[in-house]
Protein backbone atom coordinates (compact mmCIF):
# COMPACT_ATOMS: atom_id res chain seq x y z
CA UNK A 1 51.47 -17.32 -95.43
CA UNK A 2 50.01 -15.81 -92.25
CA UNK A 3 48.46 -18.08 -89.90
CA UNK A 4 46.23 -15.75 -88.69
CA UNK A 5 42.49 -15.86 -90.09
CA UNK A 6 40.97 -12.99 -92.13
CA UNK A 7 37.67 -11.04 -90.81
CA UNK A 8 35.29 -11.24 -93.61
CA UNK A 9 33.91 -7.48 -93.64
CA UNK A 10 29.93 -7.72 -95.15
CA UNK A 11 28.58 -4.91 -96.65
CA UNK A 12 25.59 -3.05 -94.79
CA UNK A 13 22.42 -2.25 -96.27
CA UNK A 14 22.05 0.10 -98.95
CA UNK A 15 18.89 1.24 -100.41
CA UNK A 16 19.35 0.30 -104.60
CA UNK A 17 18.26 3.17 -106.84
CA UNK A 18 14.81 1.72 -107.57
CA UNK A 19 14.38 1.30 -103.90
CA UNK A 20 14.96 5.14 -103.46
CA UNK A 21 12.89 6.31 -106.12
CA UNK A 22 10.35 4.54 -104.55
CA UNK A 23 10.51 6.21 -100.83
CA UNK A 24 10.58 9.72 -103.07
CA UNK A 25 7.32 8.56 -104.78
CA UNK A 26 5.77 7.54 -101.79
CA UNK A 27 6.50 10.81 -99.74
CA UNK A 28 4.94 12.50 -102.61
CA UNK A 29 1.94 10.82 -102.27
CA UNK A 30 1.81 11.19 -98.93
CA UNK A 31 2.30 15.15 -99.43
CA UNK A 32 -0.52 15.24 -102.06
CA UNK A 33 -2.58 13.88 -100.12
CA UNK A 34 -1.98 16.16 -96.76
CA UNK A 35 -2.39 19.29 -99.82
CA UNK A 36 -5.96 17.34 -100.83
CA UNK A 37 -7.16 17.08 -97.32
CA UNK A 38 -6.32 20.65 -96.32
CA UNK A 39 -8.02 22.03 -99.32
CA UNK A 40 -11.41 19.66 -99.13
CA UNK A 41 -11.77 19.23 -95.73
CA UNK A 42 -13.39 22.63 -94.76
CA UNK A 43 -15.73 22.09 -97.98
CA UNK A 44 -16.74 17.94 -96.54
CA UNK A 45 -17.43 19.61 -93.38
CA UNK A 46 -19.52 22.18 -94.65
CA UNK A 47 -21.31 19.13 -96.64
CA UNK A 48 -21.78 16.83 -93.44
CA UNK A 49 -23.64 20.34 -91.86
CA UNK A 50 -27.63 20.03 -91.53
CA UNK A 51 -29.10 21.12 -94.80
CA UNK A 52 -30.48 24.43 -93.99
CA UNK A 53 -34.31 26.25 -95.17
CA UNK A 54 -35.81 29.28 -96.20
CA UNK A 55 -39.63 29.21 -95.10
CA UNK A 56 -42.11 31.37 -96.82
CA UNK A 57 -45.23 32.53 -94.82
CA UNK A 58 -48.13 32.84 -96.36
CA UNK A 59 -49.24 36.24 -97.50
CA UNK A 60 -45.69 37.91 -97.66
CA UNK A 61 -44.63 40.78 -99.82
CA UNK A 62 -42.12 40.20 -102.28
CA UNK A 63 -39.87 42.56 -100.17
CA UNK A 64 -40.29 40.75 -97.16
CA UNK A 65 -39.05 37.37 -98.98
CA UNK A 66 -36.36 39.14 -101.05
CA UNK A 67 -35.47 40.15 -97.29
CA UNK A 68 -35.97 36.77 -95.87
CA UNK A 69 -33.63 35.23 -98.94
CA UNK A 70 -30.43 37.78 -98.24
CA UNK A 71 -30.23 36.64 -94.70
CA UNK A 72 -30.76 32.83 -95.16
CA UNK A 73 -28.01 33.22 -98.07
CA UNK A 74 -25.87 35.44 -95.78
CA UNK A 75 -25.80 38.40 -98.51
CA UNK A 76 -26.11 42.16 -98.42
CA UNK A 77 -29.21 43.54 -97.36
CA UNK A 78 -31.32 44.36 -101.15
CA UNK A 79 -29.22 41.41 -103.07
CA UNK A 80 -32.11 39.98 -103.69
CA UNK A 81 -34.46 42.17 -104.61
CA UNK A 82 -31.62 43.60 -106.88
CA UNK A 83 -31.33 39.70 -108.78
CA UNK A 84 -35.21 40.01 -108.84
CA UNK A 85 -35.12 42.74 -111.90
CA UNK A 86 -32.11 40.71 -113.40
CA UNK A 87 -33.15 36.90 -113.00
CA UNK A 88 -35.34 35.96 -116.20
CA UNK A 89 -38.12 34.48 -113.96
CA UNK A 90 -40.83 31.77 -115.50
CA UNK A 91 -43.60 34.42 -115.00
CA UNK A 92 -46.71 35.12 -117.19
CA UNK A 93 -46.64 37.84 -119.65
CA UNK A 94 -48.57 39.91 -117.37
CA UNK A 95 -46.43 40.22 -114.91
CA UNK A 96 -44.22 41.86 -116.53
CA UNK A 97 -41.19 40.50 -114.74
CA UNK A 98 -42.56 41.86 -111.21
CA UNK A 99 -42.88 37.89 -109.08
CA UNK A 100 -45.39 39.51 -106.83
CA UNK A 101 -47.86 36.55 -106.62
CA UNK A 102 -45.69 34.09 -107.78
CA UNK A 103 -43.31 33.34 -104.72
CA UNK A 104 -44.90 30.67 -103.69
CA UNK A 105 -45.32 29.75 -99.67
CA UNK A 106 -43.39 26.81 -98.49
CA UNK A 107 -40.07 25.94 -97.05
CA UNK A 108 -37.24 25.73 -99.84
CA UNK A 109 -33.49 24.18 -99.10
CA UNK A 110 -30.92 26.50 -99.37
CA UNK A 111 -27.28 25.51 -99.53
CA UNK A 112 -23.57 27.07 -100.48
CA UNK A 113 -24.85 26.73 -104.22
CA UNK A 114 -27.84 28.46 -104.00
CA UNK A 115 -27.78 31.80 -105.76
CA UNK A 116 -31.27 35.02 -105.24
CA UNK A 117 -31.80 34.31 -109.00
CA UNK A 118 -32.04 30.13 -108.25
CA UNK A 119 -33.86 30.48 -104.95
CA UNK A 120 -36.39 32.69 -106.60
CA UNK A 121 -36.81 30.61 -109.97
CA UNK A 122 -37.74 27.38 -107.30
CA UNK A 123 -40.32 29.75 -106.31
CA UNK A 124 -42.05 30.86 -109.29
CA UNK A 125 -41.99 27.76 -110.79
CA UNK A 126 -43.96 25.78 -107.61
CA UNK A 127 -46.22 28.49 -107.97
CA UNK A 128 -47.07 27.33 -111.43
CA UNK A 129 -47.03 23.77 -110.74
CA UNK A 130 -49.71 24.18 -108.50
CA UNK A 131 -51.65 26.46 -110.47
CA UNK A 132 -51.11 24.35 -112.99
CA UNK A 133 -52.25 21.37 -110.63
CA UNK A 134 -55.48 23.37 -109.79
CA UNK A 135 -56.20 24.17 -113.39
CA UNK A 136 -56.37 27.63 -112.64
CA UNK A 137 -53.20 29.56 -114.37
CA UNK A 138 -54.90 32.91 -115.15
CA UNK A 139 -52.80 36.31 -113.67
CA UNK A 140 -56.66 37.30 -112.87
CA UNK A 141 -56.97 34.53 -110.10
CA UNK A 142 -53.22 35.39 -108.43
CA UNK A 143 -54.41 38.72 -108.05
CA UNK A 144 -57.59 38.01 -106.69
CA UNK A 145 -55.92 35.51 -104.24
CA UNK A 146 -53.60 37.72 -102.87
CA UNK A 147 -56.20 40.22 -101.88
CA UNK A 148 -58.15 36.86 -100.39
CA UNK A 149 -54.71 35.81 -98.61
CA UNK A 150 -54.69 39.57 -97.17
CA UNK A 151 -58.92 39.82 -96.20
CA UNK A 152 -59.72 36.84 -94.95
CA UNK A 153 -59.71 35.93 -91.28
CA UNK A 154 -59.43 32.23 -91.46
CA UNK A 155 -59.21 29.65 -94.34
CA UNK A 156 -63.20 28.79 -94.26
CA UNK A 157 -63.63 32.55 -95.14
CA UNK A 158 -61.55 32.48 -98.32
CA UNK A 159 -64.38 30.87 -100.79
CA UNK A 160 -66.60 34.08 -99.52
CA UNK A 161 -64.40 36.49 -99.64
CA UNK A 162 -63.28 35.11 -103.12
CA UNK A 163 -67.13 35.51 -104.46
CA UNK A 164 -67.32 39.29 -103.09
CA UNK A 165 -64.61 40.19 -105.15
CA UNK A 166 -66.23 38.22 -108.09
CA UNK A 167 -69.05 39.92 -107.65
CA UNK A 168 -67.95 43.40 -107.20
CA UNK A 169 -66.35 43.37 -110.33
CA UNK A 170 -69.76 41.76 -111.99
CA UNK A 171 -71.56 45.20 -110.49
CA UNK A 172 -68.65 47.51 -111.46
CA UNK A 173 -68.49 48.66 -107.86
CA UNK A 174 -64.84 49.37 -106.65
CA UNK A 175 -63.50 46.44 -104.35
CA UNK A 176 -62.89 48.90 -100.96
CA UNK A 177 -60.06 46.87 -100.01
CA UNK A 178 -58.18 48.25 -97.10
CA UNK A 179 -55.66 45.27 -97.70
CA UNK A 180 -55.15 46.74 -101.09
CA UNK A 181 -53.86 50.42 -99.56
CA UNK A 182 -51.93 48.95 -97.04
CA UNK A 183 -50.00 47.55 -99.97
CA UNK A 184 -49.88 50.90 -101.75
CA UNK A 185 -48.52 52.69 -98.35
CA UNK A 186 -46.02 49.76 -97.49
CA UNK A 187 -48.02 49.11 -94.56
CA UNK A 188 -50.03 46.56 -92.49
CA UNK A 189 -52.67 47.33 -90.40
CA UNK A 190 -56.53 47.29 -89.51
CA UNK A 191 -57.77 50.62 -89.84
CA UNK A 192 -58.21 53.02 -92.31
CA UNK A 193 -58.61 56.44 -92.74
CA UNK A 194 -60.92 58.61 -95.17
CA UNK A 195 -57.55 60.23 -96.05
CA UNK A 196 -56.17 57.20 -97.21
CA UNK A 197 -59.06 56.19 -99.17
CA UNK A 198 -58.60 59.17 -101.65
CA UNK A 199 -54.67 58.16 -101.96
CA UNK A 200 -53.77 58.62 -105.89
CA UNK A 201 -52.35 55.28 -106.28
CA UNK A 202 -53.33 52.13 -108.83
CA UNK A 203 -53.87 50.13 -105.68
CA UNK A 204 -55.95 52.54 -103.94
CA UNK A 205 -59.42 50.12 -104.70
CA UNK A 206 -61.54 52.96 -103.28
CA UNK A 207 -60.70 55.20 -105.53
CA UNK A 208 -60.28 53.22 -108.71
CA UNK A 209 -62.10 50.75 -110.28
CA UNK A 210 -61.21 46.71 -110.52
CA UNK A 211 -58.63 44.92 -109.93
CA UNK A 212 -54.91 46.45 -108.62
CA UNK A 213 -52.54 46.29 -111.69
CA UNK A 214 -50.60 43.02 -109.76
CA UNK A 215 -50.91 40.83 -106.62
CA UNK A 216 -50.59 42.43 -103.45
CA UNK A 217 -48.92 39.46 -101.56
CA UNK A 218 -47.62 35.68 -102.33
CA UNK A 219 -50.72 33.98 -101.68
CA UNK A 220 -50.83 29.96 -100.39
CA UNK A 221 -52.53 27.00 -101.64
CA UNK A 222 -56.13 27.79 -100.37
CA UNK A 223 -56.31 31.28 -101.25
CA UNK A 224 -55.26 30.17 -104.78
CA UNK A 225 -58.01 27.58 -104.57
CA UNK A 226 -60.88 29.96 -103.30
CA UNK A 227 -60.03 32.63 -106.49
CA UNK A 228 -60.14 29.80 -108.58
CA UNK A 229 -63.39 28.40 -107.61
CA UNK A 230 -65.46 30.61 -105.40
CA UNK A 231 -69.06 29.29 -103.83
CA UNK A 232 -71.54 30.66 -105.18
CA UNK A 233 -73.44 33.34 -103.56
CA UNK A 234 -74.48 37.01 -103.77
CA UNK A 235 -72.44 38.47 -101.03
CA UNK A 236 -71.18 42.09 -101.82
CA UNK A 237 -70.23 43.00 -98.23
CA UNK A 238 -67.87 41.57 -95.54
CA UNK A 239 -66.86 43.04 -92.15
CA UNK A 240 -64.86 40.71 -89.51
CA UNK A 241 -66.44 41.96 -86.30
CA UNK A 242 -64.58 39.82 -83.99
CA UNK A 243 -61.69 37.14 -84.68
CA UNK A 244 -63.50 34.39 -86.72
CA UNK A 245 -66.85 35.96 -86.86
CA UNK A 246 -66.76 37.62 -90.45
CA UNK A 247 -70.33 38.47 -91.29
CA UNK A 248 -70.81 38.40 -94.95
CA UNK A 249 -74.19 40.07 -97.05
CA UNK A 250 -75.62 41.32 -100.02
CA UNK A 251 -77.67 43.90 -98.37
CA UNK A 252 -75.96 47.13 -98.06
CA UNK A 253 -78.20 47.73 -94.65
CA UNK A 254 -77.55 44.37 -92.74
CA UNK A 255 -73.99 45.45 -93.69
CA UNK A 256 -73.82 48.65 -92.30
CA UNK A 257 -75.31 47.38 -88.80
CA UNK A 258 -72.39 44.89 -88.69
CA UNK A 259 -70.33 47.81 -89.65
CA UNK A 260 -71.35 49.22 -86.29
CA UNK A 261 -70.78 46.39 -84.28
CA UNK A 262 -67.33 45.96 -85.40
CA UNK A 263 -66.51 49.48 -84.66
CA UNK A 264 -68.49 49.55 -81.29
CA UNK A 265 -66.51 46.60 -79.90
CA UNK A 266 -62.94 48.82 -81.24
CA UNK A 267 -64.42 51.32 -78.89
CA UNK A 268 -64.99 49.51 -76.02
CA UNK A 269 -62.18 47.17 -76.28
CA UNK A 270 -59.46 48.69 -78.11
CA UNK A 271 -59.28 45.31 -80.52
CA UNK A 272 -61.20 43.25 -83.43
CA UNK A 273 -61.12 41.57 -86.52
CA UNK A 274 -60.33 42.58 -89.71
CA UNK A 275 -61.63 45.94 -90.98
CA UNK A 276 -61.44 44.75 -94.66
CA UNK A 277 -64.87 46.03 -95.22
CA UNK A 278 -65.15 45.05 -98.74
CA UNK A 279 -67.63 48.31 -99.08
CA UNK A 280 -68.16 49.82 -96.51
């Protein structure tokens, strides 16, 4: 036997099999989960982003709003309006599927979700909950609001303006609503012509008798209030001569010297109220 002394070799480490099925499970995991955060990430940002709104003026066209909706939902120009003859809309009979009237006013949240045909639903149906809420829910008093929305020059004029129209239609006299040709021409503005007043159109309320066929506008809470409820009185006549001075009467004369004011002070000044004569 050798006198010299054996080196003991020990073995270095080795990973067992369990031990490396567990490092290939855990880089696994670790790849599903980079995959997970790539694909949700953009989609948790877009959820941590300030909720954003659509606000509806009051007295808006339904073309302005359909408008309004394709920019805040970043879609086409006439989406929209297009979704509006397709979208099976909460509205009266009626209506006839036409939400003029029934878009309410008021300031709506609009997200990635939100679709025309959802944004527009929302709409009609807080229209109806405050009708609803009023106790008013007749087609009758939309329509009549909307022209009240579009005539009168400040909210304490509504009720008035509200009872004209009331009783106009108790006299059979037409309305004379320049606010109701403006609609029929796709315009806005404060004069009108003798020209326009014998345009063949529905809404034309110089030429034909009662009530347009539907709302001119999406009229707010207290125009919606006013056609539900008007004062009593037995105005027939209105004529803003100046920015909240709207002079309302029963007597055709008194009426016609307001007439002149009004149109004296365009003269002279080259501005005015509202021309919404009802009558003149």
């Amino acid at each position: 036997m050798s006198d010299v002394p054996h080196t003991v070799r020990r073995p270095g480490p080795r990973f067992s099999r369990t031990g490396r099925l567990l490092l290939v499970a855990l880089l696994v995991v670790l790849v599903l989960l980079v995959v997970l955060a790539v694909l949700l990430l953009p989609r948790l940002l877009r959820g941590w982003q300030p909720e954003q709104t659509l606000t509806v003026p009051e007295g808006q066209r339904a073309t302005q709003i359909y408008a309004a909706a394709d920019k805040a939902l970043h879609l086409p120009a006439g989406s929209t309006a297009k979704a509006a003859k397709r979208a099976h809309l909460p509205l009266p009979a009626e209506a006839k599927g036409n939400p003029e009237g029934y878009l309410f006013p008021a300031t709506y949240p609009v997200n990635s979700d939100t679709t025309p045909a959802s944004l527009l639903s929302y709409m009609v149906k807080t229209a109806e909950e405050r009708l609803a809420a009023d106790g008013s829910t007749s087609y009758r008093t939309v329509v009549i609001a909307s022209i009240v929305q579009a005539e009168a020059d400040r909210p304490a004029d509504m009720g008035k303006v509200a009872r004209v129209i009331d009783n106009r239609l108790a006299h059979h006299m037409p309305l004379q609503m320049d606010s109701t040709i403006n609609y029929a021409l796709g315009r806005s503005t404060l004069r009108t012509s003798h020209a326009d007043t014998r345009t063949k159109n529905p809404y034309n309320t110089y030429r034909y008798q009662g009530l347009p066929p539907t709302p001119i506008d999406n009229p707010g809470a207290e125009a919606l209030k006013a056609a539900g409820a008007p004062p009593a009185g037995d105005w027939l006549y209105f004529v803003t001569v100046t920015p909240g001075d709207t002079r309302f009467t029963g007597d055709y004369q008194e009426h016609l010297r307001n007439v002149r004011e009004f149109n004296e002070r365009q003269r002279s000044t080259g501005s005015g109220g509202k021309s919404g004569e009802g009558g003149a």
